[in-house]
N, C-alpha and C. Protein backbone atom coordinates (compact mmCIF):
# COMPACT_ATOMS: atom_id res chain seq x y z
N UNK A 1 -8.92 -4.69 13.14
CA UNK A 1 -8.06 -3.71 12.55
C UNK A 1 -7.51 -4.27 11.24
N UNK A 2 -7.35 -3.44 9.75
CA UNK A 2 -7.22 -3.61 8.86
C UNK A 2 -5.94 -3.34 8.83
N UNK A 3 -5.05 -3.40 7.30
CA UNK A 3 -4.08 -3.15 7.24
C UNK A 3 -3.30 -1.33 7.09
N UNK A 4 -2.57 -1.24 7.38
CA UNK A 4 -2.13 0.35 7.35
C UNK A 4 -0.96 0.67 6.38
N UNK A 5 -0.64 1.39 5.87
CA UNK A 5 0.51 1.81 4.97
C UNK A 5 1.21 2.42 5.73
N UNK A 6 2.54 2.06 5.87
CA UNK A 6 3.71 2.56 6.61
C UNK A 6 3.96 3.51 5.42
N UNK A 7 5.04 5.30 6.25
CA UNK A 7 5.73 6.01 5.55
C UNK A 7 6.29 5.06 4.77
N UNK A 8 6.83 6.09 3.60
CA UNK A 8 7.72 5.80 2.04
C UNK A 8 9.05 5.16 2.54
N UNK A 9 9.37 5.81 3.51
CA UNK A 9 10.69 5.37 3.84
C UNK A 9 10.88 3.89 4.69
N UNK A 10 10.12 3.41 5.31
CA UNK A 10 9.49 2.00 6.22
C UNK A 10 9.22 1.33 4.66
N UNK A 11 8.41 1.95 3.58
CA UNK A 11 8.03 0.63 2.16
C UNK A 11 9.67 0.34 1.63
N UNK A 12 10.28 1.73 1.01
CA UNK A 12 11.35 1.07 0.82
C UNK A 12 12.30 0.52 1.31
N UNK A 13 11.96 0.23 2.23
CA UNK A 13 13.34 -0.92 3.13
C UNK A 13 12.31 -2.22 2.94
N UNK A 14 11.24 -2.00 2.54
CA UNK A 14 10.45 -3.45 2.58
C UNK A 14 10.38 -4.28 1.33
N UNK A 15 10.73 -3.01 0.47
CA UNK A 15 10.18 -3.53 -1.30
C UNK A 15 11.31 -3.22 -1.69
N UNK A 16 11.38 -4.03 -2.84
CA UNK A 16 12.92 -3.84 -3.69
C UNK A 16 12.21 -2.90 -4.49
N UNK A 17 13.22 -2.25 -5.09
CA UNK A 17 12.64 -0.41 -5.74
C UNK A 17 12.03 -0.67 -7.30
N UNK A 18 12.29 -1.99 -7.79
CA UNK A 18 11.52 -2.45 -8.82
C UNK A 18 10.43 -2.53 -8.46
N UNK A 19 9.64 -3.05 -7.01
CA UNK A 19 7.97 -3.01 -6.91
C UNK A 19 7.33 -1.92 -6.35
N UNK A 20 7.83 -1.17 -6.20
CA UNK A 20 7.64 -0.01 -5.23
C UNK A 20 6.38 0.75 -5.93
N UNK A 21 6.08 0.33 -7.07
CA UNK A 21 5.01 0.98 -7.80
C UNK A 21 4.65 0.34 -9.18
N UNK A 22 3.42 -0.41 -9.32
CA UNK A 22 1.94 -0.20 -8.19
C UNK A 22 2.29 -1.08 -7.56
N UNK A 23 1.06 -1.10 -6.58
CA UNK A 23 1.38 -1.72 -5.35
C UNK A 23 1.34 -3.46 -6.11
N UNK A 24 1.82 -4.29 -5.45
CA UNK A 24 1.52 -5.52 -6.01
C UNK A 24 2.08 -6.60 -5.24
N UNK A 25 2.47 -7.93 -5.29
CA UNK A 25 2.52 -9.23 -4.81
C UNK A 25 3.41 -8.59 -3.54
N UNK A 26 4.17 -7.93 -3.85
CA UNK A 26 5.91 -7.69 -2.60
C UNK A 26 5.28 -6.73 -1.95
N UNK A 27 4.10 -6.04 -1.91
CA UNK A 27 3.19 -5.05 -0.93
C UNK A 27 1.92 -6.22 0.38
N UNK A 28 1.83 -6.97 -0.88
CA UNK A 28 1.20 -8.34 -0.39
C UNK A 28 1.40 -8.86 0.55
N UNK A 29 2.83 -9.06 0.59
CA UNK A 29 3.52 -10.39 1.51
C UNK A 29 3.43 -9.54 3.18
N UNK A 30 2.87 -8.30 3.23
CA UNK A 30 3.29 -7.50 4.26
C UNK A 30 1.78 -7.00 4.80
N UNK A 31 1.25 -7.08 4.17
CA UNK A 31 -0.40 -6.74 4.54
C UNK A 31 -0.66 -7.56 5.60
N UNK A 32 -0.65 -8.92 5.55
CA UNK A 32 -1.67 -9.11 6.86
C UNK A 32 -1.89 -10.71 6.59
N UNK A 33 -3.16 -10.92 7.53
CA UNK A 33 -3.97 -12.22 6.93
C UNK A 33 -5.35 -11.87 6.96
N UNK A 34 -5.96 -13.19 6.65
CA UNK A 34 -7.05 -13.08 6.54
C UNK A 34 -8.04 -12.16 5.44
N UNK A 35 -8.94 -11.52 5.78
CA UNK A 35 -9.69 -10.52 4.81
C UNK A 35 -8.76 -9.57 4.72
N UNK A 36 -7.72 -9.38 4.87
CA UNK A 36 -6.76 -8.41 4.76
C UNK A 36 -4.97 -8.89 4.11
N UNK A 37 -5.58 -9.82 3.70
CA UNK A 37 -3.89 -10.51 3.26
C UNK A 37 -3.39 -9.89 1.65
N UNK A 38 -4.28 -8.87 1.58
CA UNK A 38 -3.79 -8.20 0.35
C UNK A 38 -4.22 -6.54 0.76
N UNK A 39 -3.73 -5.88 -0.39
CA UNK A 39 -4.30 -4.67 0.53
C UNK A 39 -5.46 -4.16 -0.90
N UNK A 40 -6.09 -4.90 -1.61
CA UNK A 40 -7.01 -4.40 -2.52
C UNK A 40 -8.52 -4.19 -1.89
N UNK A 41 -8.69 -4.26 -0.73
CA UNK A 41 -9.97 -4.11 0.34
C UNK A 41 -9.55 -2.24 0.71
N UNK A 42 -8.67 -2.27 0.88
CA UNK A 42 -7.86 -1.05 1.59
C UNK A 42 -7.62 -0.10 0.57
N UNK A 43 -6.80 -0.41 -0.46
CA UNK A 43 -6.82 0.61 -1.76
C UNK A 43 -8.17 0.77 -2.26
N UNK A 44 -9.15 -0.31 -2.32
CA UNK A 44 -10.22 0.40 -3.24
C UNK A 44 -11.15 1.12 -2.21
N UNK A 45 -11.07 0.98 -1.17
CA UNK A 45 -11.42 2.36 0.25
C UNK A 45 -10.57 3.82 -0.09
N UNK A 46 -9.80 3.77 0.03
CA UNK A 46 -9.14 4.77 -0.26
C UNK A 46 -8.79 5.62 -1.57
N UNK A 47 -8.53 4.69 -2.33
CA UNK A 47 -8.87 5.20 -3.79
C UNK A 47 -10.54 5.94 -4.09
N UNK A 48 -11.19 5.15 -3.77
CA UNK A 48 -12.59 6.12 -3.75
C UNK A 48 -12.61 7.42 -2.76
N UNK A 49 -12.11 7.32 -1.86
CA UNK A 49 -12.40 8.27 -1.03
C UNK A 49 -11.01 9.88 -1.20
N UNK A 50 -10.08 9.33 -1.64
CA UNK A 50 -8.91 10.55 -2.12
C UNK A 50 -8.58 10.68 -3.78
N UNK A 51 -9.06 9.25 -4.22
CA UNK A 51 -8.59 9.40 -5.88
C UNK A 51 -7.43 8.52 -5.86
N UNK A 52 -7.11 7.80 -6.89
CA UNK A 52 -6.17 6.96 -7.09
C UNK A 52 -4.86 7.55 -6.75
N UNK A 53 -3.88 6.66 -6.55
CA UNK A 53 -2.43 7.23 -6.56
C UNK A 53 -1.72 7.14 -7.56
N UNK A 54 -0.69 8.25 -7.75
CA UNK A 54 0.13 7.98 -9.14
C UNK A 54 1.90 7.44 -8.66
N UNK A 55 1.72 7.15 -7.61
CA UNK A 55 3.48 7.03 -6.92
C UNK A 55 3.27 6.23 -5.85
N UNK A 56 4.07 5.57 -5.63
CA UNK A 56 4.70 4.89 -4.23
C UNK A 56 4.79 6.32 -2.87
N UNK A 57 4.90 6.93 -3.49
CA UNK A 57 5.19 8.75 -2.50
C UNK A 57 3.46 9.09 -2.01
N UNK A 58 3.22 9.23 -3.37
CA UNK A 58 1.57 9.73 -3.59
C UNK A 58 0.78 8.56 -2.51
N UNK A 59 0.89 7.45 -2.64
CA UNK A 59 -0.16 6.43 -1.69
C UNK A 59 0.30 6.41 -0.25
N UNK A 60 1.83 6.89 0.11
CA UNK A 60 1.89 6.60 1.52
C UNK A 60 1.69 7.97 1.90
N UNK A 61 1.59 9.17 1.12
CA UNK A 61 1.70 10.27 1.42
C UNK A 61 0.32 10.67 2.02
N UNK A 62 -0.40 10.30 1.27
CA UNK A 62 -1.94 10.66 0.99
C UNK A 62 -2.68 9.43 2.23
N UNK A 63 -2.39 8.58 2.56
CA UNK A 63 -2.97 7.45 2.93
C UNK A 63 -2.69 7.75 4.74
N UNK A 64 -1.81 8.62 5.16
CA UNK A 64 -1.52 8.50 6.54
C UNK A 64 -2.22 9.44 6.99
């Protein structure tokens, strides 16, 4: 099992509201390990398959 995107409201209690968009290092620390210790395996799945996101709203919205 890969990593999953928690609702908007579960990221921002996780990310300070400065990283909250794009995803980056402080989305990182929460992904996982291994082949999954980032979530750029996972976004570029999903990004191909719905289209990129333009929001922190837009990726957890679209992604669940």
């Amino acid at each position: 099992m890969g990593p999953a995107v928690p609702t908007l409201e579960s990221v921002e209690r996780m990310i300070p509201k400065d990283h909250l968009w794009p995803v980056d290092e402080y989305w990182n620390f929460h992904a996982g390990g291994g082949s999954f210790k980032n979530l750029h395996v996972f976004t570029e799945a999903l990004d191909a398959r719905y289209g990129k996101a333009a929001s922190a709203k837009d990726f957890t919205d679209n992604r669940n």
